[in-house]
C-alpha atoms as a PDB file:
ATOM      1  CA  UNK A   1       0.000   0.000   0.000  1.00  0.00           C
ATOM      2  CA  UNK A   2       1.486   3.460  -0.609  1.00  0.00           C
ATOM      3  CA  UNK A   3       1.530   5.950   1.902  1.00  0.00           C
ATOM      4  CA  UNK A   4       0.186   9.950   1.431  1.00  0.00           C
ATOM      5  CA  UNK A   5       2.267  12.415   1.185  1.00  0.00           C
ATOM      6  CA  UNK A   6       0.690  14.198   4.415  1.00  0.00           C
ATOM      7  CA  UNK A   7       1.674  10.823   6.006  1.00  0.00           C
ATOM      8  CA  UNK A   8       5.232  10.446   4.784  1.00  0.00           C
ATOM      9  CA  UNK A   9       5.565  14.391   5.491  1.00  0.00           C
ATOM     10  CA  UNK A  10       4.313  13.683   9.003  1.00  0.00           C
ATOM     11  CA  UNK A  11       6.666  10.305   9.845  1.00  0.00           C
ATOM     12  CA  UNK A  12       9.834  12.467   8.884  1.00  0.00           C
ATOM     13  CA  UNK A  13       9.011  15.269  10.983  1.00  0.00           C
ATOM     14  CA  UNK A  14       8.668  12.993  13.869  1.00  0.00           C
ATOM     15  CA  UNK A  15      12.132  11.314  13.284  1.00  0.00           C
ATOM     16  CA  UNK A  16      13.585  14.438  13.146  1.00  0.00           C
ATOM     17  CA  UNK A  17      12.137  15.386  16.812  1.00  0.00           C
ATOM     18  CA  UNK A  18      12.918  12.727  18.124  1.00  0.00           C
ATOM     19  CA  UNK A  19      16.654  12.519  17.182  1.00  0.00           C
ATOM     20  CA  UNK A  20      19.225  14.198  19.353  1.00  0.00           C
ATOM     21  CA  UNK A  21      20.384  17.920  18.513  1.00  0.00           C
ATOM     22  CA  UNK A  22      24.661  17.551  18.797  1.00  0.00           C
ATOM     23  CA  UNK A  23      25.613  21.079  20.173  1.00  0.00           C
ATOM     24  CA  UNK A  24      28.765  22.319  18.528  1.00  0.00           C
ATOM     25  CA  UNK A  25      31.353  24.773  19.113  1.00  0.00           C
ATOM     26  CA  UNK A  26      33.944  26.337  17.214  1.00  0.00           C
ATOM     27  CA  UNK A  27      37.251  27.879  18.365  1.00  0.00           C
ATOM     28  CA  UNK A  28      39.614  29.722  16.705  1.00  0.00           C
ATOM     29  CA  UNK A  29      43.336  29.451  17.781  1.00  0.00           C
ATOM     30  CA  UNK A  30      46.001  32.012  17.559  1.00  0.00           C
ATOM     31  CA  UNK A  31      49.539  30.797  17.450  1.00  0.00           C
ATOM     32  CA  UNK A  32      52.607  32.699  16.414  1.00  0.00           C
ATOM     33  CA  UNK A  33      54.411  30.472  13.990  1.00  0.00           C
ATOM     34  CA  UNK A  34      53.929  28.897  10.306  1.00  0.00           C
ATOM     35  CA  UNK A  35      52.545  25.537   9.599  1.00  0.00           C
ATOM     36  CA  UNK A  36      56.131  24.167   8.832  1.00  0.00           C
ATOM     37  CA  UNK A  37      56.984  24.626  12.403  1.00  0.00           C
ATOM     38  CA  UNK A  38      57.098  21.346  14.408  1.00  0.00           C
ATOM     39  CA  UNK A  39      55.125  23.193  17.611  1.00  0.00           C
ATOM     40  CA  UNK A  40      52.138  24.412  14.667  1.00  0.00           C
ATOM     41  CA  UNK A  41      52.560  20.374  13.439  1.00  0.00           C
ATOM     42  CA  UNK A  42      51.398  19.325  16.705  1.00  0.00           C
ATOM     43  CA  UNK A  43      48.748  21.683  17.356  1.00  0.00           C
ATOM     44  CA  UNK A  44      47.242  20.991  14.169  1.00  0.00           C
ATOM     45  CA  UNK A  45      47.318  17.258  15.383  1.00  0.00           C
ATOM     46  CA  UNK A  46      45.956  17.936  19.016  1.00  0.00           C
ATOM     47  CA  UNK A  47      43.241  20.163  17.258  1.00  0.00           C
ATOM     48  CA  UNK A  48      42.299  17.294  15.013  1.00  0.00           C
ATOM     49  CA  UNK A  49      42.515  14.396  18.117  1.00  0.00           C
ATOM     50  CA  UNK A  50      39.599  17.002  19.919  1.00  0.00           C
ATOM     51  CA  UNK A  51      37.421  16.537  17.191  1.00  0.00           C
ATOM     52  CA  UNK A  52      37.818  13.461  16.583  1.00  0.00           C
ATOM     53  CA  UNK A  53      36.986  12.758  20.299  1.00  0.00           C
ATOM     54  CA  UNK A  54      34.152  14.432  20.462  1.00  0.00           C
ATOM     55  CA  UNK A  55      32.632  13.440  17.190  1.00  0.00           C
ATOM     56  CA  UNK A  56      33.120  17.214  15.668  1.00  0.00           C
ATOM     57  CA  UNK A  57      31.027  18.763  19.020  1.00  0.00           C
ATOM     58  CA  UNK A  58      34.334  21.041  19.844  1.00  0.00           C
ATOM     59  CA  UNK A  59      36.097  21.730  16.286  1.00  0.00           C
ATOM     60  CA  UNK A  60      39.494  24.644  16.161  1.00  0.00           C
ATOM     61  CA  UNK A  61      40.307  26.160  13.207  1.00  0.00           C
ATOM     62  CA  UNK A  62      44.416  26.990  14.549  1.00  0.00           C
ATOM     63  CA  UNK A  63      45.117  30.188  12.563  1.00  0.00           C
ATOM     64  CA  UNK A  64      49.090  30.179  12.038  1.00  0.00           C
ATOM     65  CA  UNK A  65      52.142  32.571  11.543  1.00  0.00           C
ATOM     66  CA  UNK A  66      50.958  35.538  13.939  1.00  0.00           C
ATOM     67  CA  UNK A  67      47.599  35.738  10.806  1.00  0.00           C
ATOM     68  CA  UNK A  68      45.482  36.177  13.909  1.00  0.00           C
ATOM     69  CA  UNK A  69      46.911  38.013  16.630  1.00  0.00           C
ATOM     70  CA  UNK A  70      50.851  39.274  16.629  1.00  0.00           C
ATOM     71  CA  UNK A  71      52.625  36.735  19.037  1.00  0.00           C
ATOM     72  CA  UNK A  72      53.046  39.959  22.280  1.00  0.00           C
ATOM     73  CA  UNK A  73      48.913  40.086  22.026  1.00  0.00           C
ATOM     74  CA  UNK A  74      48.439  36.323  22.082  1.00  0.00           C
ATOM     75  CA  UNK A  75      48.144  36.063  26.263  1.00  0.00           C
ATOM     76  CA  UNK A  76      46.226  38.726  26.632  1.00  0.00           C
ATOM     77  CA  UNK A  77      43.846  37.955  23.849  1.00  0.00           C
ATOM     78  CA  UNK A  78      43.261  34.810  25.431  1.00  0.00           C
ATOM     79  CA  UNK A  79      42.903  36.653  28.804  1.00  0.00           C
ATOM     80  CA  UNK A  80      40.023  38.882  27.342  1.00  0.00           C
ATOM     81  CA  UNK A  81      38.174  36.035  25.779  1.00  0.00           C
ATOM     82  CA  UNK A  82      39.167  38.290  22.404  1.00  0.00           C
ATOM     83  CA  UNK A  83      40.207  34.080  21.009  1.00  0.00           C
ATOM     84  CA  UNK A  84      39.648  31.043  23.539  1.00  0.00           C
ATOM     85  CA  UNK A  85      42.839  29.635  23.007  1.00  0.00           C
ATOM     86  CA  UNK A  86      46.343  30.094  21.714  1.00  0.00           C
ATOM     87  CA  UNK A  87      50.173  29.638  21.940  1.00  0.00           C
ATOM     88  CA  UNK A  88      52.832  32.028  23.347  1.00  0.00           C
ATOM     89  CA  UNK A  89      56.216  31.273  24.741  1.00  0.00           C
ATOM     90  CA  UNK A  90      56.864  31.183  27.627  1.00  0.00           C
ATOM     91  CA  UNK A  91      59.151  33.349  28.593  1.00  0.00           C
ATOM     92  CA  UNK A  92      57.277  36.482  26.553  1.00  0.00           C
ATOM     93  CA  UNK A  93      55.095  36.856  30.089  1.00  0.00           C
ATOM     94  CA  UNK A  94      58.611  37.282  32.195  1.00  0.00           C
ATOM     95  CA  UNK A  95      57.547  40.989  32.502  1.00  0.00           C
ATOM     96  CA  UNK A  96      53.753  39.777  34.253  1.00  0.00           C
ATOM     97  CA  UNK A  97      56.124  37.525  36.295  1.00  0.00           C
ATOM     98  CA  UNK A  98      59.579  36.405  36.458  1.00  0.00           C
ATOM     99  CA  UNK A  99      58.303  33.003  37.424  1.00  0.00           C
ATOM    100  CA  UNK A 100      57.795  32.554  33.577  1.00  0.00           C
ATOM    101  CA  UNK A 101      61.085  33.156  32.824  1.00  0.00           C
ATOM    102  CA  UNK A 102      62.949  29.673  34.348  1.00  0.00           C
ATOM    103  CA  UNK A 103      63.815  28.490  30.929  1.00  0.00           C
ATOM    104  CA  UNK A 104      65.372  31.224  29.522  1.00  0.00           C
ATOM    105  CA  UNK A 105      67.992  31.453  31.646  1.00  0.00           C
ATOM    106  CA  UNK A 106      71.534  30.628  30.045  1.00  0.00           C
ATOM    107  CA  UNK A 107      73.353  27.362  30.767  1.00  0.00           C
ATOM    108  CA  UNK A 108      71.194  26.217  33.801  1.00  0.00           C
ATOM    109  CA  UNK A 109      69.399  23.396  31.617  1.00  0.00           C
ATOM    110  CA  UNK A 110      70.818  22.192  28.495  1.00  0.00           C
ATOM    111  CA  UNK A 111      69.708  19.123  28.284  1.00  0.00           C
ATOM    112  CA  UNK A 112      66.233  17.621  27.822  1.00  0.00           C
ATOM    113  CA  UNK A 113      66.515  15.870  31.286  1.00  0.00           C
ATOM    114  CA  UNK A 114      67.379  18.639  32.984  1.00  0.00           C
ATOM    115  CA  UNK A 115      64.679  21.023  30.929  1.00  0.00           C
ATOM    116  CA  UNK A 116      62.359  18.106  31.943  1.00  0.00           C
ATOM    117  CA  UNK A 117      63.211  18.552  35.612  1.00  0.00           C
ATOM    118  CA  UNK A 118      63.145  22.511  35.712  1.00  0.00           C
ATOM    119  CA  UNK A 119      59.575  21.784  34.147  1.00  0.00           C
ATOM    120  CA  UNK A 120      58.294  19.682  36.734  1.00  0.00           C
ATOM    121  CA  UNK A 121      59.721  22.385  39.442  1.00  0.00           C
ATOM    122  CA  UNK A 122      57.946  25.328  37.881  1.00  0.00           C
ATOM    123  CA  UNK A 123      54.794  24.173  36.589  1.00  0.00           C
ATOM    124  CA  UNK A 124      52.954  24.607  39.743  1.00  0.00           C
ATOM    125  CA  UNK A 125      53.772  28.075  39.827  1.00  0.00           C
ATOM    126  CA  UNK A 126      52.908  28.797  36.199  1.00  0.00           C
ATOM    127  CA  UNK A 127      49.792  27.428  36.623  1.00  0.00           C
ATOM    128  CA  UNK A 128      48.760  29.125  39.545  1.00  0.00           C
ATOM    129  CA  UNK A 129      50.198  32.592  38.082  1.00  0.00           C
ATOM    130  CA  UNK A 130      48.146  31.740  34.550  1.00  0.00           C
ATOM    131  CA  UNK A 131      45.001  31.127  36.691  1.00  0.00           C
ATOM    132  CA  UNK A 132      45.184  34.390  38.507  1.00  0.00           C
ATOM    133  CA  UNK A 133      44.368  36.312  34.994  1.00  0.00           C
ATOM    134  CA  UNK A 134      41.651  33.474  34.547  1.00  0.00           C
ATOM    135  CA  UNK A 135      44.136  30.981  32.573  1.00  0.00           C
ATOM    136  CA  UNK A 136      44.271  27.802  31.922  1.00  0.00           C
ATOM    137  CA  UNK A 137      47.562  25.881  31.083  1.00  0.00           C
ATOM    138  CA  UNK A 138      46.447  23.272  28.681  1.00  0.00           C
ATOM    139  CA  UNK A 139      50.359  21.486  27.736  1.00  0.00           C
ATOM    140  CA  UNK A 140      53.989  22.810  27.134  1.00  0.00           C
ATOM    141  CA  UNK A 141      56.782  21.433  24.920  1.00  0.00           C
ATOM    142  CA  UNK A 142      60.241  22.916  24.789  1.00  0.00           C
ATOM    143  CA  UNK A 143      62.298  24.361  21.972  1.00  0.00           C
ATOM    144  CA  UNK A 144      65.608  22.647  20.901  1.00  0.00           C
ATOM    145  CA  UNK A 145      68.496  24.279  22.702  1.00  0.00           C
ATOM    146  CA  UNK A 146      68.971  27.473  21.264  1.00  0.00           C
ATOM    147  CA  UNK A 147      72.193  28.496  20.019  1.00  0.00           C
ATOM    148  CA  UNK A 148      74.224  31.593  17.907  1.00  0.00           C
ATOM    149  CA  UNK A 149      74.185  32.703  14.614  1.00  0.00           C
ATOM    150  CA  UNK A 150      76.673  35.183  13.177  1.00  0.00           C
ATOM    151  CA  UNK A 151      78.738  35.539   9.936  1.00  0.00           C
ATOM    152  CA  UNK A 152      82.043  35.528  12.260  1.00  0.00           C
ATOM    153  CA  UNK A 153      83.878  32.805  14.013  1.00  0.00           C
ATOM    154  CA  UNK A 154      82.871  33.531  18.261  1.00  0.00           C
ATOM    155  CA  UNK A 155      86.473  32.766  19.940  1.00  0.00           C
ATOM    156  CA  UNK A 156      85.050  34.271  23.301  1.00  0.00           C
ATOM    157  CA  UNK A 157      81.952  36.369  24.328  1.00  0.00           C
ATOM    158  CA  UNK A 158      84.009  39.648  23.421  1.00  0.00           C
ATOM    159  CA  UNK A 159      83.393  38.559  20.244  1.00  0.00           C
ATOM    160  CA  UNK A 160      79.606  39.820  20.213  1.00  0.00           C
ATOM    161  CA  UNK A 161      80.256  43.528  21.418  1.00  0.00           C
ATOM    162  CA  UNK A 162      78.809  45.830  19.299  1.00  0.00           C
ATOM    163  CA  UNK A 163      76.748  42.996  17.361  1.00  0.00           C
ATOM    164  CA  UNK A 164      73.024  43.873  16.230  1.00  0.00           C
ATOM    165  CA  UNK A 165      71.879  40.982  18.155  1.00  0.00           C
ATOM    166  CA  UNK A 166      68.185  39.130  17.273  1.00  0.00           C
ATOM    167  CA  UNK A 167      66.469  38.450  20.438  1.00  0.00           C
ATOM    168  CA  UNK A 168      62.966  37.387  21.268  1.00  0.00           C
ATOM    169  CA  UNK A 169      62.370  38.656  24.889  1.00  0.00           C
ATOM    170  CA  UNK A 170      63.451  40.277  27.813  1.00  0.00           C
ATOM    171  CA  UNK A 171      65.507  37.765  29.027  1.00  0.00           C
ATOM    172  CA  UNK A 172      67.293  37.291  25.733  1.00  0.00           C
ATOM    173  CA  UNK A 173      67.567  40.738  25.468  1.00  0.00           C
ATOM    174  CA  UNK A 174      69.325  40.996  28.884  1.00  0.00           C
ATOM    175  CA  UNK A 175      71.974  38.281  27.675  1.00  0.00           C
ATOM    176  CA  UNK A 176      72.783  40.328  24.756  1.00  0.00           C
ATOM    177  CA  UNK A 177      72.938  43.011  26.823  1.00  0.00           C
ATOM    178  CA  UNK A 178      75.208  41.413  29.070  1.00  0.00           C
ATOM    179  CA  UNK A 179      77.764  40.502  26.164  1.00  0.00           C
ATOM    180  CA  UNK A 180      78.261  43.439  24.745  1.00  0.00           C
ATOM    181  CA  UNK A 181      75.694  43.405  22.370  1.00  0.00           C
ATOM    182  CA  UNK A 182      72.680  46.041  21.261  1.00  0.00           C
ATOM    183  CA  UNK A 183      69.725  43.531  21.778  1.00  0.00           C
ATOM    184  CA  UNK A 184      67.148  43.681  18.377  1.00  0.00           C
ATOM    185  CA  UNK A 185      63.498  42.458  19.070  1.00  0.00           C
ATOM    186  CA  UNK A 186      62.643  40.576  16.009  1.00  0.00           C
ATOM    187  CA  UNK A 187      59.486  37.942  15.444  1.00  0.00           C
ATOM    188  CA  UNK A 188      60.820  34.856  14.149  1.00  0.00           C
ATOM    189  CA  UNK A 189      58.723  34.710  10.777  1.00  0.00           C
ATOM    190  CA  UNK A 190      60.837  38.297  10.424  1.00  0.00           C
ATOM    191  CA  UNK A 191      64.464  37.363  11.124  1.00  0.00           C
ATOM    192  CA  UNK A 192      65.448  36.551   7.212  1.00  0.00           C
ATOM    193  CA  UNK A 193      64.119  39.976   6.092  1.00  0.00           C
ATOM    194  CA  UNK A 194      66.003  41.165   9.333  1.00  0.00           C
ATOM    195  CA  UNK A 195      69.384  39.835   8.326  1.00  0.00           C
ATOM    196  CA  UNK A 196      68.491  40.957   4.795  1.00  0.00           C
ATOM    197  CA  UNK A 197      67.986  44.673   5.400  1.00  0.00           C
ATOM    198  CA  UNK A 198      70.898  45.056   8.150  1.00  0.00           C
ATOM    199  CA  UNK A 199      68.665  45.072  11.348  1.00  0.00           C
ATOM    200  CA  UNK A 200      70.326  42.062  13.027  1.00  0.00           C
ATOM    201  CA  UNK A 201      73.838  40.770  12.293  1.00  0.00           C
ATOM    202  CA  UNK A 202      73.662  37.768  14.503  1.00  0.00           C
ATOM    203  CA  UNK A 203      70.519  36.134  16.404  1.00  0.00           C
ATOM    204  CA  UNK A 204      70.278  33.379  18.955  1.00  0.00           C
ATOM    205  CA  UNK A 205      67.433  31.031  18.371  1.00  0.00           C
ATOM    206  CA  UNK A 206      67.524  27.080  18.008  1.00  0.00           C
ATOM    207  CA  UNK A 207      68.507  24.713  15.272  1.00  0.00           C
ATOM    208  CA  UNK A 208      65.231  23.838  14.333  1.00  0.00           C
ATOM    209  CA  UNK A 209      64.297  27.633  13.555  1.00  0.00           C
ATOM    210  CA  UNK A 210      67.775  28.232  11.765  1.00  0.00           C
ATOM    211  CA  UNK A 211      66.950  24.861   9.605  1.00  0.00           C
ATOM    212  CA  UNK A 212      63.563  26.031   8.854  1.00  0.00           C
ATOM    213  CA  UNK A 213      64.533  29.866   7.831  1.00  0.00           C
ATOM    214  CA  UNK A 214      67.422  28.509   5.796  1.00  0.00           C
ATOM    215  CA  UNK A 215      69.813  30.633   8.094  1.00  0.00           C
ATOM    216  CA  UNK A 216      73.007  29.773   5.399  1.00  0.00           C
ATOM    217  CA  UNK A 217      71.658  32.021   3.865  1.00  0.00           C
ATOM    218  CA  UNK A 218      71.945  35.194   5.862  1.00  0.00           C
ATOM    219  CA  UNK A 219      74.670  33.829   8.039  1.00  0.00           C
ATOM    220  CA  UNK A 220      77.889  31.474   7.710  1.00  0.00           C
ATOM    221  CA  UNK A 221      78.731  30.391  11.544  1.00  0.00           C
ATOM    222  CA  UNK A 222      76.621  28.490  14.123  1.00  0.00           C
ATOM    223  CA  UNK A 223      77.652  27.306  17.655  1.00  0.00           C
ATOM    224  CA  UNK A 224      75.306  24.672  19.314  1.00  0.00           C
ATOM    225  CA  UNK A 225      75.618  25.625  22.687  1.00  0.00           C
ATOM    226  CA  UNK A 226      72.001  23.794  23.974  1.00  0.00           C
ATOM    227  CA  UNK A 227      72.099  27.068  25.608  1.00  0.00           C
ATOM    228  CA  UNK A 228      68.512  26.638  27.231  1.00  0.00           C
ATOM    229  CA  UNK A 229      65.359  24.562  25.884  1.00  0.00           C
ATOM    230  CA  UNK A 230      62.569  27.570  26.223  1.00  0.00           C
ATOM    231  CA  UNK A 231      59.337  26.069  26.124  1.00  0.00           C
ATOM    232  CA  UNK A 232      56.191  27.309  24.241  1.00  0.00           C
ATOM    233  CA  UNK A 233      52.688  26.950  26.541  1.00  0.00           C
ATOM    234  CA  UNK A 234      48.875  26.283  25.076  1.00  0.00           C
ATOM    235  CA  UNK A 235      46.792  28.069  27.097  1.00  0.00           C
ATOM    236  CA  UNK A 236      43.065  28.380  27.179  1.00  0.00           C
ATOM    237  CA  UNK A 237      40.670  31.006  28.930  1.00  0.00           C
ATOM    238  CA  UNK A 238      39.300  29.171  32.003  1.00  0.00           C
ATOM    239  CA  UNK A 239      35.378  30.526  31.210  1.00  0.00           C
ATOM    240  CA  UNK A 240      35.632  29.189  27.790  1.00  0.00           C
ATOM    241  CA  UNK A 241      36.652  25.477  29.038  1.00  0.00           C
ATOM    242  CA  UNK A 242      34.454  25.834  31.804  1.00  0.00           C
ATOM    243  CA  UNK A 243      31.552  26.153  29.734  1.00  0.00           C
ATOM    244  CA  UNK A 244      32.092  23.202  27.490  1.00  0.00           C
ATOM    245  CA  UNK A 245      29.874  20.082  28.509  1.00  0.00           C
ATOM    246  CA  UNK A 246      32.461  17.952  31.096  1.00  0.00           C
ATOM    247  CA  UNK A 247      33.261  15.100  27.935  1.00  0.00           C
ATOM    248  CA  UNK A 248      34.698  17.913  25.834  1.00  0.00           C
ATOM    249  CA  UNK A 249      36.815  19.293  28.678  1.00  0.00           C
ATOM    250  CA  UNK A 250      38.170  15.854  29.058  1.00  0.00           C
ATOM    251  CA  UNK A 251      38.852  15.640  25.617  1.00  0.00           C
ATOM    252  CA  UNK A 252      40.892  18.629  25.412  1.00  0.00           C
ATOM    253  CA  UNK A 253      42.830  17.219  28.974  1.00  0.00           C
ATOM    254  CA  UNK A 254      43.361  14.072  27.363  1.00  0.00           C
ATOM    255  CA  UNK A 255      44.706  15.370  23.840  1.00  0.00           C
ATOM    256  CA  UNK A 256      46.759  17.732  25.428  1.00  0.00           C
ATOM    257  CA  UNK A 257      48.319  15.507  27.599  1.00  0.00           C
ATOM    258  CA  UNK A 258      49.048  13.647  24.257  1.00  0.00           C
ATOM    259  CA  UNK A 259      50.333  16.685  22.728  1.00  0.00           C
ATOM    260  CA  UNK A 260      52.585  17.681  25.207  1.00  0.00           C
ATOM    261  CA  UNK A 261      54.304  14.012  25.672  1.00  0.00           C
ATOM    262  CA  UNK A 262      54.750  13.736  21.967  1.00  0.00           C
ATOM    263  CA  UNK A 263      56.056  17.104  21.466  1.00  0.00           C
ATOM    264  CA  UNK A 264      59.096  16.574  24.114  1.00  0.00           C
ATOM    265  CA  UNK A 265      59.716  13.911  21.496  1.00  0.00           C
ATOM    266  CA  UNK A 266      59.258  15.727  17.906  1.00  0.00           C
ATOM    267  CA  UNK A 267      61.472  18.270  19.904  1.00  0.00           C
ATOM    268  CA  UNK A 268      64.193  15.607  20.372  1.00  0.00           C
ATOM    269  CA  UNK A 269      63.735  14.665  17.107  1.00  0.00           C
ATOM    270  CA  UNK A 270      63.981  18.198  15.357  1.00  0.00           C
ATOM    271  CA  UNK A 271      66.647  19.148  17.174  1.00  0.00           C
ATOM    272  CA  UNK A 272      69.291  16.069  15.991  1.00  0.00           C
ATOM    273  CA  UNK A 273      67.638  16.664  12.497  1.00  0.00           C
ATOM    274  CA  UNK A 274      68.058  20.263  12.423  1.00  0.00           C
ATOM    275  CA  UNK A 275      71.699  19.742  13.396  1.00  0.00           C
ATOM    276  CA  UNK A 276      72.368  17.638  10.675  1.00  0.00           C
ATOM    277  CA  UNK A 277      70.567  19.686   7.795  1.00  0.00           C
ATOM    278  CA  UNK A 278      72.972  22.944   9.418  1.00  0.00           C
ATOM    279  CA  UNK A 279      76.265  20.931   8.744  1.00  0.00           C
ATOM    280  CA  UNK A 280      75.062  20.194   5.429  1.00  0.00           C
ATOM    281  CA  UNK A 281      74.956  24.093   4.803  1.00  0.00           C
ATOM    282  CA  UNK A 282      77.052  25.738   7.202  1.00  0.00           C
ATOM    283  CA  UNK A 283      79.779  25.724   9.824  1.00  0.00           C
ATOM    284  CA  UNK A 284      78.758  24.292  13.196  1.00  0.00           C
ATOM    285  CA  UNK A 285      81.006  24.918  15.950  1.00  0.00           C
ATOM    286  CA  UNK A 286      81.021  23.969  19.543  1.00  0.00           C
ATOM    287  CA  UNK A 287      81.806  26.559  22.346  1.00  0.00           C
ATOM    288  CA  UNK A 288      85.535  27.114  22.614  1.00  0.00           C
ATOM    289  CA  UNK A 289      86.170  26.850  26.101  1.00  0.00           C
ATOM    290  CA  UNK A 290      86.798  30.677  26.497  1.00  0.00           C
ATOM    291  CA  UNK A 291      83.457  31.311  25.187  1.00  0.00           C
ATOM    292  CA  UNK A 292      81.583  28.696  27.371  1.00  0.00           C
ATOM    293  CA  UNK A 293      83.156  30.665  30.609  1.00  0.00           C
ATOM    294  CA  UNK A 294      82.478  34.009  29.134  1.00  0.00           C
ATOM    295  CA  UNK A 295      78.591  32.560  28.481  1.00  0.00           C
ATOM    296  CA  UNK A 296      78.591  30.278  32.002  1.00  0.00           C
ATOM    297  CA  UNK A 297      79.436  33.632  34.020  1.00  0.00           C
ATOM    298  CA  UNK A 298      76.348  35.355  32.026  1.00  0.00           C
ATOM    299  CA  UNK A 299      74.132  32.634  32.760  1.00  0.00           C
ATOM    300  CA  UNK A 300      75.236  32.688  36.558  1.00  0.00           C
ATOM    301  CA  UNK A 301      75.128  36.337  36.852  1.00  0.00           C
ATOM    302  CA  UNK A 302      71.615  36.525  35.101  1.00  0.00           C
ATOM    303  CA  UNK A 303      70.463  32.716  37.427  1.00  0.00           C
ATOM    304  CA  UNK A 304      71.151  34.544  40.398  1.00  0.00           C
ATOM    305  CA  UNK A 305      69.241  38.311  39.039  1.00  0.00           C
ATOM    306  CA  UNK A 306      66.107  35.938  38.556  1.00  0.00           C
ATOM    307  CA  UNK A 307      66.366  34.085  41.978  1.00  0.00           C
ATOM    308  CA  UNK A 308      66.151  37.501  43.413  1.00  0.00           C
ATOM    309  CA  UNK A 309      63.264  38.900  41.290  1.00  0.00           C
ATOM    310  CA  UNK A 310      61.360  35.538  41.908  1.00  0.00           C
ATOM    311  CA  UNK A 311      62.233  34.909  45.922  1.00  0.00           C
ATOM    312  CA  UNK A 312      62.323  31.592  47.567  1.00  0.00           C
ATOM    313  CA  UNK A 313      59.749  30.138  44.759  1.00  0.00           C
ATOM    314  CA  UNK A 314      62.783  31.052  42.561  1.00  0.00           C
ATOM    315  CA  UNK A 315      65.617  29.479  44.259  1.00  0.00           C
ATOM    316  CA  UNK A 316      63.822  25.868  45.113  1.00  0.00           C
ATOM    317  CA  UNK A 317      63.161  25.981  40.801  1.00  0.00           C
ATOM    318  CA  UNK A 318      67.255  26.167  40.770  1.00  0.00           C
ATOM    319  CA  UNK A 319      67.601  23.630  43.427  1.00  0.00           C
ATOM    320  CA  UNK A 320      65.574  21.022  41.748  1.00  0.00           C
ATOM    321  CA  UNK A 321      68.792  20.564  39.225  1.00  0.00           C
ATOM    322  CA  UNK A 322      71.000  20.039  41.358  1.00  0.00           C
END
């Protein structure tokens, strides 16, 4: 027997009451570096491992290279619920508190054990500081160790005075200064045009960044010192997870507990890679062992300014690696 129309009409209207209503959310993302980056890589794949777990309810479009917010707004943005979530490093918030700054300092972890260790020491703190400004830290995953790039061999830290020096911070900038060197804020997504034009002559940054900007070709020399492993946070305005239903917050916990275990190890990775693809192109050098003293007494001298600025918080971070 065939049905009406009016009938058929009135069975599908039914089944469409009746079936559940998915509520879905969109985020954007604002990170500071380009989708070649390693860090963008595994955003892109912790984005992608949130909607798969929650069957496309919570879906984030991660808008790359600084296309959304320059990388100084990024905290703040988040902060003001301008963009629920988003990427900064680290030590960019030293000036809202020094307790941000741990990694950055020179020669007091340059290894990934040791970067590990300082990690576990400060994240309390970092969390607690990111929640006062209603923050919350979703995962973190250090930078290869950073090291110099100039167009002149370094036979001690003399060597830098008077050297246009990329840095990225104001710790950085406080090394440079403390070497002789005029300290240059540049983004990293700027630093070939940089060299290009004159504005820098030498940078510090970390293989994997030199690899990926083709440094050769701005600069000739670069010294792997593993000089400190900064780390780059995800952070996520604590109204905007708050309000997700509780399976979606879990599903951002659990994917960025993913994230941050695997990015420790594409770090690892990038780093030995990056290494190798800079021998192919240029000189790699190791610290002579005038230049590691000249750099160990800056790192001391700027370990012990931050254990001051921070207080006893400060000091038990340093005391965890030893």
């Amino acid at each position: 027997m065939i049905k009406s129309f009016a009938a058929i009409s009135a069975a599908a209207i039914a089944i469409g009451q009746s079936a559940p209503v998915l509520a879905q959310t969109s985020w954007d993302m604002a990170t500071p570096y380009p989708d070649a980056e390693f860090h963008t890589r595994n955003i892109n794949q912790f984005a992608e491992e949130i909607a798969a777990a929650t069957s496309g309810g919570l879906s984030i479009t991660v808008h790359s290279g600084a296309s959304l917010f320059k990388h100084p707004e990024i905290k703040r943005a988040v902060q003001n619920q301008l963009v629920p979530i988003g990427e900064v490093l680290m030590a960019n918030l030293f000036n809202d508190d020094p307790i941000f700054g741990a990694d950055n300092i020179p020669f007091i972890a340059s290894t990934y054990e040791d970067a590990k260790a300082l990690w576990d020491a400060q994240r309390p703190l970092v969390e607690a500081k990111l929640a006062e400004d209603g923050i919350r830290l979703l995962y973190a995953v250090p930078w290869p160790g950073q090291g110099f790039y100039t167009n002149k061999p370094l036979a001690a830290g003399s060597d830098l005075e008077g050297l246009r020096f990329r840095t990225y911070n104001a710790t950085t900038a406080r090394m440079a200064e403390l070497l002789g060197a005029s300290p240059t804020t540049i983004e990293a997504v700027e630093i070939p045009q940089a060299f290009s034009t004159g504005i820098v002559d030498a940078m510090v940054t970390s293989g994997a960044t030199g690899a990926r900007t083709k440094a050769w070709d701005f600069t000739t020399e670069f010294y792997d010192l593993q000089a400190w492993l900064p780390k780059n946070m995800i952070i996520v305005n604590e109204s905007a997870f708050s309000s997700l239903p509780e399976d979606q917050q879990q599903a951002i916990l659990d994917a960025a507990a993913a994230a941050e275990t695997r990015g420790w190890e594409m770090s690892e990775s990038v780093a030995a890679e990056s290494v190798t693809v800079l021998k192919d192109n240029m000189t790699v050098h190791a610290a002579s062992d005038a230049l590691a003293a000249d750099l160990a007494a800056v790192g001391q001298q700027m370990a012990t300014e931050w254990a001051e600025s921070v207080g006893a918080e400060g000091q038990a971070i340093l005391d965890a690696l030893n």
